[in-house]
N, C-alpha and C. Protein backbone atom coordinates (compact mmCIF):
# COMPACT_ATOMS: atom_id res chain seq x y z
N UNK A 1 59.76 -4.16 99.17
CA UNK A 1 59.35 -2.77 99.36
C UNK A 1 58.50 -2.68 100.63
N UNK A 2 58.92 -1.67 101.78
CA UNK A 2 58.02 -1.70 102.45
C UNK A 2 56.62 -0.89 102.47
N UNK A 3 55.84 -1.36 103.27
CA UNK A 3 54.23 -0.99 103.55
C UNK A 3 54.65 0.72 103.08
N UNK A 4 53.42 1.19 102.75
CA UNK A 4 53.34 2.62 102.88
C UNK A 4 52.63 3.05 103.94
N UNK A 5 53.72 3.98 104.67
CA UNK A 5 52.76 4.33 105.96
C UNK A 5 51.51 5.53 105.91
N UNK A 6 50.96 5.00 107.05
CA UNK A 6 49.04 6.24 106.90
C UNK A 6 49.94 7.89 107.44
N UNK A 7 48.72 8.54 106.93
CA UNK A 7 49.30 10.02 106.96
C UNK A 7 49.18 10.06 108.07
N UNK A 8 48.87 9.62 109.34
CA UNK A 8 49.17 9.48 111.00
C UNK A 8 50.13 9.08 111.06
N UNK A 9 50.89 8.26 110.58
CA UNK A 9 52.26 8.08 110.70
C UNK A 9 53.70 9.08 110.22
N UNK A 10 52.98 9.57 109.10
CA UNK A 10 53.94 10.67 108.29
C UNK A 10 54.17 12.04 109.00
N UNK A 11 52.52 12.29 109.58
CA UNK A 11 52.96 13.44 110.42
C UNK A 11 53.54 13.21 111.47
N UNK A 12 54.05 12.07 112.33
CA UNK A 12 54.39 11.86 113.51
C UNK A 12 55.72 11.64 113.09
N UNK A 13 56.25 10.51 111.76
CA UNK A 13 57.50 10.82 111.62
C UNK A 13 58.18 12.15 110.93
N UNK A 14 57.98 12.81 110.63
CA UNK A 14 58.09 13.99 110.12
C UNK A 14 57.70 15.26 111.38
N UNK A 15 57.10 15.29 111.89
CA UNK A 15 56.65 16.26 113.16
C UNK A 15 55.82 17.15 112.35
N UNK A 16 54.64 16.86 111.84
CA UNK A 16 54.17 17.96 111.09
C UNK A 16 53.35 18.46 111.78
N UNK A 17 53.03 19.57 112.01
CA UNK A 17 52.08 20.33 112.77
C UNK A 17 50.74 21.03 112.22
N UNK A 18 49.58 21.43 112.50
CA UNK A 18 48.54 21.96 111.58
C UNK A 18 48.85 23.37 111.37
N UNK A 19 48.80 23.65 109.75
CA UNK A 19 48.71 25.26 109.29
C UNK A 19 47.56 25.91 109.41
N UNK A 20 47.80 26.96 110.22
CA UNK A 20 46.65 27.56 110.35
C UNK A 20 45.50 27.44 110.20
N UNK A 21 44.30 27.72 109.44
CA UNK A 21 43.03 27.44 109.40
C UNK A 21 42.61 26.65 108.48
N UNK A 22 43.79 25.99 107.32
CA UNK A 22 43.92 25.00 106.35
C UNK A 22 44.10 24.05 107.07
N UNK A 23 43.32 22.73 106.93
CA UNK A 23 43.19 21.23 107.09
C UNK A 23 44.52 20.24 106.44
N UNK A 24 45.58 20.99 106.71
CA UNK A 24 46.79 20.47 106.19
C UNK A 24 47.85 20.40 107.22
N UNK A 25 48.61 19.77 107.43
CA UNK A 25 49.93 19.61 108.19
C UNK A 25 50.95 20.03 107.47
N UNK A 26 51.86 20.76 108.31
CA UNK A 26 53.24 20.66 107.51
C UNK A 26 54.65 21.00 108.59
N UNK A 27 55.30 21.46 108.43
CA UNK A 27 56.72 21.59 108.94
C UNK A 27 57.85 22.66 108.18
N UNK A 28 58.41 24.04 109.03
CA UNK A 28 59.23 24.59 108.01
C UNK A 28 60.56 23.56 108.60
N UNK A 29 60.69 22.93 107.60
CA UNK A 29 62.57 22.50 107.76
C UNK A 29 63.77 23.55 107.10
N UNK A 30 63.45 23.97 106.18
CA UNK A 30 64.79 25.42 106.24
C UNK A 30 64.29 26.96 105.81
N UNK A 31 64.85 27.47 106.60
CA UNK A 31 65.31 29.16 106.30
C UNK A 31 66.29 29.49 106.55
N UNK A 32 67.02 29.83 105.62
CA UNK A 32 68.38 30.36 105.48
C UNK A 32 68.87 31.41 106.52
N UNK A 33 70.08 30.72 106.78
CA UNK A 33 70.32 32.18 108.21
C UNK A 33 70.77 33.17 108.03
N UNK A 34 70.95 33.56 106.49
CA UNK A 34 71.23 34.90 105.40
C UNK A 34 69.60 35.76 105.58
N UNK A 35 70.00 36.93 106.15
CA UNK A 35 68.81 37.54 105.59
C UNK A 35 68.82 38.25 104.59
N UNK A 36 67.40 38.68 103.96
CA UNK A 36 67.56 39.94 103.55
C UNK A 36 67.77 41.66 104.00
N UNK A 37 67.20 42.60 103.35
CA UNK A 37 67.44 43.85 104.04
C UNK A 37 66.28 43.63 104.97
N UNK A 38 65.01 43.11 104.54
CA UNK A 38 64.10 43.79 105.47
C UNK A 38 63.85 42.07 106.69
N UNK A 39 64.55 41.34 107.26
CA UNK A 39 64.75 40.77 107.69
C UNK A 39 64.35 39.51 107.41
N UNK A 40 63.62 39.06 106.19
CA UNK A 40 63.07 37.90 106.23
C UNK A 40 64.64 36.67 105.72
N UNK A 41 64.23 35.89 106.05
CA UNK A 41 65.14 34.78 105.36
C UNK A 41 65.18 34.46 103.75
N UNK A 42 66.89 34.41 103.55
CA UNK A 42 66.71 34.53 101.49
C UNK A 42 66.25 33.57 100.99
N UNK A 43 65.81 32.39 101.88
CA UNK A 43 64.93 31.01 101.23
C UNK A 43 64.54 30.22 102.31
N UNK A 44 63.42 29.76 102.28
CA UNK A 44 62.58 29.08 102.93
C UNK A 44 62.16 27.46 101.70
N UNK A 45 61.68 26.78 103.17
CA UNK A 45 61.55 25.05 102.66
C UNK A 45 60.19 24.77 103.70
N UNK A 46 59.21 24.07 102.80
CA UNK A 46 58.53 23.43 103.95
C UNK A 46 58.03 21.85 103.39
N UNK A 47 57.83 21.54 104.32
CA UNK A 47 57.06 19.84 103.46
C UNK A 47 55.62 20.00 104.43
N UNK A 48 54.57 19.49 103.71
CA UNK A 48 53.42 19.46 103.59
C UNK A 48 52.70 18.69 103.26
N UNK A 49 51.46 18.17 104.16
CA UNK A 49 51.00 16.91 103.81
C UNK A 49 49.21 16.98 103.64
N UNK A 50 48.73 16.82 102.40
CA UNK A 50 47.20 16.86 102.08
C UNK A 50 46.45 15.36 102.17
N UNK A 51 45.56 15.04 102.70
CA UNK A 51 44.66 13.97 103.52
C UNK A 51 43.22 13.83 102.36
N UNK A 52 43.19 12.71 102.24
CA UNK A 52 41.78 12.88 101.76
C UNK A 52 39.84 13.75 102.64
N UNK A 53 39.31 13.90 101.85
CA UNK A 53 38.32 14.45 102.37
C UNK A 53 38.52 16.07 102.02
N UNK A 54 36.96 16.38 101.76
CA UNK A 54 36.59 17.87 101.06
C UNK A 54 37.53 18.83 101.94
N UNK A 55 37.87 18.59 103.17
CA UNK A 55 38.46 20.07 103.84
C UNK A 55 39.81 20.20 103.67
N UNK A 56 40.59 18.88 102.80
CA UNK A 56 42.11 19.33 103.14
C UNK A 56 42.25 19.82 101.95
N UNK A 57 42.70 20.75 101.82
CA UNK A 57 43.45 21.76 100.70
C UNK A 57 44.23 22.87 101.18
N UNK A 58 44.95 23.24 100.00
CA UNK A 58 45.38 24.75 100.34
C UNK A 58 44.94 25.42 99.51
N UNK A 59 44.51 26.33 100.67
CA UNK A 59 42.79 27.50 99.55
C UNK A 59 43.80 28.40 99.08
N UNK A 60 43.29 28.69 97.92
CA UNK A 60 43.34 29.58 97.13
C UNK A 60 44.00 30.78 97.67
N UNK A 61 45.23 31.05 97.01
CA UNK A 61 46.25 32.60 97.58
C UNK A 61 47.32 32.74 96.38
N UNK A 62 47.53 34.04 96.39
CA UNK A 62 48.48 34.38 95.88
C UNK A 62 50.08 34.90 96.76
N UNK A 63 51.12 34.51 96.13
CA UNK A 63 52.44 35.12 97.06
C UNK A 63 53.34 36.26 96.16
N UNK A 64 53.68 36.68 96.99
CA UNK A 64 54.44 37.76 95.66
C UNK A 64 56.04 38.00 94.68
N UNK A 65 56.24 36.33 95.38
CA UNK A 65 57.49 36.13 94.90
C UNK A 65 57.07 34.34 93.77
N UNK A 66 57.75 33.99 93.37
CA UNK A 66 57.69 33.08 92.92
C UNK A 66 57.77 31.76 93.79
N UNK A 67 57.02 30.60 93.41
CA UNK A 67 57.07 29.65 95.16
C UNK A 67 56.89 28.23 94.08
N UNK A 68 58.40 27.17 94.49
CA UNK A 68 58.38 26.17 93.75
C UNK A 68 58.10 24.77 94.36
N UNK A 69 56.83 24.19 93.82
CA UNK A 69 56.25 23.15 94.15
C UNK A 69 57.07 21.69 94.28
N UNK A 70 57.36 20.69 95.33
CA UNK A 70 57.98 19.44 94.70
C UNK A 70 57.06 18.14 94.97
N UNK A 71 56.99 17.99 94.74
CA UNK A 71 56.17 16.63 95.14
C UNK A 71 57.17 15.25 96.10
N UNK A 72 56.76 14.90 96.76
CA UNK A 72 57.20 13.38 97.37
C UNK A 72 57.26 12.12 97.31
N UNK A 73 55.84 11.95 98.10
CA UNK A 73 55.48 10.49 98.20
C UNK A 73 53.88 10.88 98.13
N UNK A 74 53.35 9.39 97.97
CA UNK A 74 52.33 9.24 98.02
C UNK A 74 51.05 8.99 96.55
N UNK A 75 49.67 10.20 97.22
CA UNK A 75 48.88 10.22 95.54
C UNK A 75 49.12 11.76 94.93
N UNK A 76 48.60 11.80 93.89
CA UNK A 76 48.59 12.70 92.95
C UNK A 76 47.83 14.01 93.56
N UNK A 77 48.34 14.94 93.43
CA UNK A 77 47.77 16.81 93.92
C UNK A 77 47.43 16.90 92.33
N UNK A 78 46.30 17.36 92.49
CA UNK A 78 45.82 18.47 91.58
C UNK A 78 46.27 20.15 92.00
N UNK A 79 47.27 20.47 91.31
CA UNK A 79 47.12 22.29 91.72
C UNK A 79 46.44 22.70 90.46
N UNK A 80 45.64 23.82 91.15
CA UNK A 80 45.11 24.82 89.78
C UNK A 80 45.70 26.53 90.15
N UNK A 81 46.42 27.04 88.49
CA UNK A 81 46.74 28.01 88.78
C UNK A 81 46.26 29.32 88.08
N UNK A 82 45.80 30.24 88.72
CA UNK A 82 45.01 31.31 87.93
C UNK A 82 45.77 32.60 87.68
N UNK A 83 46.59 32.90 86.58
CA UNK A 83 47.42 33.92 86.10
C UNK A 83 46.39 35.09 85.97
N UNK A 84 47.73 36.05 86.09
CA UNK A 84 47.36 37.45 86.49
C UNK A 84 46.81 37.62 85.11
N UNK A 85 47.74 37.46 83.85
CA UNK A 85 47.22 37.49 82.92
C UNK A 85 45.64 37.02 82.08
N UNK A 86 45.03 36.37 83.19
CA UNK A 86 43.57 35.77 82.62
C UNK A 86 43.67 34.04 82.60
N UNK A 87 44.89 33.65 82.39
CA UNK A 87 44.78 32.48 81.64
C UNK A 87 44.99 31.24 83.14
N UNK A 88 44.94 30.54 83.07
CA UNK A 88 44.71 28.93 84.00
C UNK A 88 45.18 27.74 83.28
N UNK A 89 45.70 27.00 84.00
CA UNK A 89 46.14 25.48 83.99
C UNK A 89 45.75 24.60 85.14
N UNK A 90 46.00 23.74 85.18
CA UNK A 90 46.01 22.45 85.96
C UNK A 90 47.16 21.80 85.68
N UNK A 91 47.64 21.49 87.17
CA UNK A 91 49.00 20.55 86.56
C UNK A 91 49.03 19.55 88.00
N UNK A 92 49.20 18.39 87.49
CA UNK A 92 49.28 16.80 88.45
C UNK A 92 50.29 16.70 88.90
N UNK A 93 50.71 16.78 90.35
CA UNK A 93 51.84 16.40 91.05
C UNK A 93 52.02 15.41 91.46
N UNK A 94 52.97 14.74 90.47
CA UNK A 94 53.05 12.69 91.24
C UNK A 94 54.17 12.41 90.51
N UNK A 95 54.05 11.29 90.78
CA UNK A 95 55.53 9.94 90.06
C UNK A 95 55.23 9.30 88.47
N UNK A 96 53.74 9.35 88.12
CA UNK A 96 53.14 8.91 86.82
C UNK A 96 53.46 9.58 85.98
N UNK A 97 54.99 10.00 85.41
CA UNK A 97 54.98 10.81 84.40
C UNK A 97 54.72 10.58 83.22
N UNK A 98 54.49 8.95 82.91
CA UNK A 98 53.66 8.85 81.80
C UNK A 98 52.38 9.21 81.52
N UNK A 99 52.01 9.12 82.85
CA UNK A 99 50.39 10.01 82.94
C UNK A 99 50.12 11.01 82.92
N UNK A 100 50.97 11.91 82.46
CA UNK A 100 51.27 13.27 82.13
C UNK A 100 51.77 13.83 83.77
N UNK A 101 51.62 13.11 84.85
CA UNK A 101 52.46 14.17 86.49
C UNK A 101 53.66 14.33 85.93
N UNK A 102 53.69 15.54 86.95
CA UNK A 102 54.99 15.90 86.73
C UNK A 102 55.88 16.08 88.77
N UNK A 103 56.95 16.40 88.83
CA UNK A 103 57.47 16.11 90.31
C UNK A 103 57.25 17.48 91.01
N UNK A 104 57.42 18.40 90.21
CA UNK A 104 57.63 20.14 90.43
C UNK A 104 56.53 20.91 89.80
N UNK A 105 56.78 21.84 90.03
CA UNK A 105 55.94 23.28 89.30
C UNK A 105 56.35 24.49 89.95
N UNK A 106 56.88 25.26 88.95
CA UNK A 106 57.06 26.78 89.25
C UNK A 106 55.40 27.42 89.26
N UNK A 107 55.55 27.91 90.07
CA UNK A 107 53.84 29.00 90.21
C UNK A 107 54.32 30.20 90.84
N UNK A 108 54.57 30.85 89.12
CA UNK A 108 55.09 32.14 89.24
C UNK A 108 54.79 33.46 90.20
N UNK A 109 55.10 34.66 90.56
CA UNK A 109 54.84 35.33 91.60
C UNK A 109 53.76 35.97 90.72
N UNK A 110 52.51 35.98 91.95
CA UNK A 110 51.28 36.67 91.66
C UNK A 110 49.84 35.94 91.21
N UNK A 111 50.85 35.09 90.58
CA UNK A 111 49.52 33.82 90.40
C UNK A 111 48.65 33.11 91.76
N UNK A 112 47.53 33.12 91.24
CA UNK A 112 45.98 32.79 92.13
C UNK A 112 46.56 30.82 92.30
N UNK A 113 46.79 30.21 93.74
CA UNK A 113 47.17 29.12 93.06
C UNK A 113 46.20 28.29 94.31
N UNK A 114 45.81 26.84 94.00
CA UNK A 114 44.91 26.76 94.89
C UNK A 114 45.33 24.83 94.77
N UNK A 115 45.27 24.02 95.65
CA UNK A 115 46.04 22.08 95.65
C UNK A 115 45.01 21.49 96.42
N UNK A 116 44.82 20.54 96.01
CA UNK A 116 44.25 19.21 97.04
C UNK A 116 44.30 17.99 95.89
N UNK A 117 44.26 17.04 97.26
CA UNK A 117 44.83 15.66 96.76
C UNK A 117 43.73 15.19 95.30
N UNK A 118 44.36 14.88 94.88
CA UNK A 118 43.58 14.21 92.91
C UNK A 118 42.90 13.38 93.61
N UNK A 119 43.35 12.10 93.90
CA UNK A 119 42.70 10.57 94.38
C UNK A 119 43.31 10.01 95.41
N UNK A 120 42.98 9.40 96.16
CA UNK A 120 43.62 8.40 97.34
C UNK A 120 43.54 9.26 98.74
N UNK A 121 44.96 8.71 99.66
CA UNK A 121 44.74 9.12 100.92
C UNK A 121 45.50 9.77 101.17
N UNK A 122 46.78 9.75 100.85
CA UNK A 122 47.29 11.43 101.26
C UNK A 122 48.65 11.97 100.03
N UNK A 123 49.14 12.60 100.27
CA UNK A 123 50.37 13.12 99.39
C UNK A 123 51.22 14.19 99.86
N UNK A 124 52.37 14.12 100.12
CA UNK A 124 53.40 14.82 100.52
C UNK A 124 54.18 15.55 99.99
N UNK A 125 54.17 16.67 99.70
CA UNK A 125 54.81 17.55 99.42
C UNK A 125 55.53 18.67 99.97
N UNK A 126 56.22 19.68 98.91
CA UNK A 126 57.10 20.45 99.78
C UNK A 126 56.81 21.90 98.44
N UNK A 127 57.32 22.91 99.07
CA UNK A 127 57.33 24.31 98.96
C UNK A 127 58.58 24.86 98.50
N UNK A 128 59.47 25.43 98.09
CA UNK A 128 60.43 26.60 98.23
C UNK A 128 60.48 27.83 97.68
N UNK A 129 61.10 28.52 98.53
CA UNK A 129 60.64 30.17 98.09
C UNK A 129 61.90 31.09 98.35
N UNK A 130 62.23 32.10 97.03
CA UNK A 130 63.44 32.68 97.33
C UNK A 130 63.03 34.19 96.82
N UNK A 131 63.26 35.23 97.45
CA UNK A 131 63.38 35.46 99.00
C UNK A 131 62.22 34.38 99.59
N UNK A 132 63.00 34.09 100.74
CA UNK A 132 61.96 33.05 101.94
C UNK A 132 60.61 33.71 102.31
N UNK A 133 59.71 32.83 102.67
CA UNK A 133 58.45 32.94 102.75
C UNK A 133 57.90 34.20 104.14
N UNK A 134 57.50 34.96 104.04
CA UNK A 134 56.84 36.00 105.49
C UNK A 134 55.57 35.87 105.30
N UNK A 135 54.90 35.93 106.45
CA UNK A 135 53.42 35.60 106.79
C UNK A 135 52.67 36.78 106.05
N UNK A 136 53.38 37.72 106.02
CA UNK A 136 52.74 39.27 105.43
C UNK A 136 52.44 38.35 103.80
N UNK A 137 53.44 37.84 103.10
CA UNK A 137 53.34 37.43 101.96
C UNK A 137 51.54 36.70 101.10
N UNK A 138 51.65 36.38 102.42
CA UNK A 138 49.73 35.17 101.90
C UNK A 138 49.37 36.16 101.87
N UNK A 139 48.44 36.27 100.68
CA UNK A 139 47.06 36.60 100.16
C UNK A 139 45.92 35.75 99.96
N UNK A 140 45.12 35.57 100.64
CA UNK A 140 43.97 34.89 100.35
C UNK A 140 42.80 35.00 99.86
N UNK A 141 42.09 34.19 98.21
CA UNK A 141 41.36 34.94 97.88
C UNK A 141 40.02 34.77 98.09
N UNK A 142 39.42 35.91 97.25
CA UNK A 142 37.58 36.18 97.73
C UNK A 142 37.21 35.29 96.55
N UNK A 143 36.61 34.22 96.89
CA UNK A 143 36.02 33.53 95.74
C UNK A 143 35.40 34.41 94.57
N UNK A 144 34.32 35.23 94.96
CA UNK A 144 33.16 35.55 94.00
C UNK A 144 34.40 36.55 93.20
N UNK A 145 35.62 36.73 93.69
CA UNK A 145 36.32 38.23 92.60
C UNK A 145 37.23 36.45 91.42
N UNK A 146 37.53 35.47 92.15
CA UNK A 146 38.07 34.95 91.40
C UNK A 146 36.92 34.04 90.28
N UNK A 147 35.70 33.60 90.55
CA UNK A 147 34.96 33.15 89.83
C UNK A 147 34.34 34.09 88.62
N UNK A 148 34.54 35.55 89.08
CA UNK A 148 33.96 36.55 88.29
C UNK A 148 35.18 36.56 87.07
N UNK A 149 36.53 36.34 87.37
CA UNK A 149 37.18 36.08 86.16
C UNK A 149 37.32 34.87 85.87
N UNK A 150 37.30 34.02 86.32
CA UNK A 150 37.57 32.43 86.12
C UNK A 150 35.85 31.62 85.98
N UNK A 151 35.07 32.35 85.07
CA UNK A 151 34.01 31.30 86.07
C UNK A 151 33.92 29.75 85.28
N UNK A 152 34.74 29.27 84.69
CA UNK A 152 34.79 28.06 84.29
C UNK A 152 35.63 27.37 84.87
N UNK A 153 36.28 27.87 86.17
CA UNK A 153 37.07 27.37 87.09
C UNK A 153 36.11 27.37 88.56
N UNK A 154 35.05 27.86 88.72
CA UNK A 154 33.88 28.15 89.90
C UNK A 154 33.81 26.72 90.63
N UNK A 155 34.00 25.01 89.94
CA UNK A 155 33.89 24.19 90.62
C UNK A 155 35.21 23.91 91.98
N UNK A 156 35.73 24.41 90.96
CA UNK A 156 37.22 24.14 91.88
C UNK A 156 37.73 25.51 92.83
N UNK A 157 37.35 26.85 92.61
CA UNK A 157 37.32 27.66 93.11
C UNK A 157 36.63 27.73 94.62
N UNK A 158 35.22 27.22 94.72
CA UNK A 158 34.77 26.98 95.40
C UNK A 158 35.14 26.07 96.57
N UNK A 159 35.46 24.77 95.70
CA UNK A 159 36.35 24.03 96.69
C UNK A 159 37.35 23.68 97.17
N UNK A 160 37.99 24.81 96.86
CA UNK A 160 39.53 24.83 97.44
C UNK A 160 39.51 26.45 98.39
N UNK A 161 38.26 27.25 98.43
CA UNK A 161 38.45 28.50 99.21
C UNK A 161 37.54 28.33 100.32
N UNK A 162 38.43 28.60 101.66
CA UNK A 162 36.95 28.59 102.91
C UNK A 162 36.77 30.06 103.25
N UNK A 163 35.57 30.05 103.71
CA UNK A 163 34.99 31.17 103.88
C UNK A 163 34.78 31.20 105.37
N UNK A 164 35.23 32.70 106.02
CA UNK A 164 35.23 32.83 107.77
C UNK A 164 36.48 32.65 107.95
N UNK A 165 37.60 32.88 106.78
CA UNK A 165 39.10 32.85 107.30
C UNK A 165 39.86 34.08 106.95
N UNK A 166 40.75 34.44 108.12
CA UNK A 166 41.17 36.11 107.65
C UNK A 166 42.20 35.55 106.00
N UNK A 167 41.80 36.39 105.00
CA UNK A 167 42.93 36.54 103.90
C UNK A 167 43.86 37.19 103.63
N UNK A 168 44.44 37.86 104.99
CA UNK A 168 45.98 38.26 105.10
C UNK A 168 46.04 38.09 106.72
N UNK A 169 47.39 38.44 106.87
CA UNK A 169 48.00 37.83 108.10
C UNK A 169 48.91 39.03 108.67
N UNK A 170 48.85 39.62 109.55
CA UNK A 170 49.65 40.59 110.28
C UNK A 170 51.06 39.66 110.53
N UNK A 171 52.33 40.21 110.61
CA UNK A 171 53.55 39.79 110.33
C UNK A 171 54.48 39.61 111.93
């Protein structure tokens, strides 16, 4: 089996580039050359790569379509997801499925959903979204409105949302 390569290597073989104001790399590899009516693409793909250390995550947002998680290589993602309905989970993205990970996760449209790496040094993952993903789509949230319903989620809320970043995106 060979070595596992450092996440300096993954983004270089992969070409991953930095997302926006998130401490994460990633790459879109597909959007369908089908559009819809209002021009976006009918499915989008990205792979994505989280690093150890407090700043890499993907903070806390909601999308308004449904957006399906896969996992790769590497360590274990913690995502936490905060339903419209009130209610929250946690679910482990890895290869340990005896350890309860699992490879995927649907995180239905509308849900508050927020990832960073469980343990180790990095983990690779990927995205898909049908209709495909538009920048109009991110919502990013205000901590204190999500701790005010979640506040037994406030540790992780906190550290998965930065503050001084716009939470929507002109298209």
């Amino acid at each position: 089996m060979p070595d596992r390569p450092t996440a300096a290597e993954v983004v270089e073989l992969l070409g991953l580039e930095p997302l926006g104001a998130e401490q994460i790399t990633f790459r879109r590899f597909y959007a369908s050359a089908a559009t819809a009516p209002d021009g976006r693409p009918l499915a989008t793909a990205i792979v994505g790569l989280l690093t150890e250390g407090p700043d890499s995550f993907s903070d806390f947002h909601r999308l308004p379509t449904d957006e399906l998680w896969h996992f790769y290589a590497g360590d274990p993602i913690e995502l936490v997801l905060l339903a419209a309905d009130g209610s929250d989970s946690t679910t482990i993205l890895g290869t340990d499925l005896r350890a309860g990970e699992v490879p995927y996760r649907v995180v239905p449209a509308g849900t508050w959903m927020g990832a960073r790496l469980l343990h180790g040094a990095w983990a690779l993952f990927g995205t898909t979204m049908t209709p495909g993903f538009a920048v109009t789509d991110f919502e990013g949230a205000e901590p204190d409105d999500l701790i005010a319903r979640w506040p037994h989620r406030s540790d992780e809320i906190v550290a998965m949302t930065r503050t001084g970043v716009p939470r929507r995106f002109a298209g």
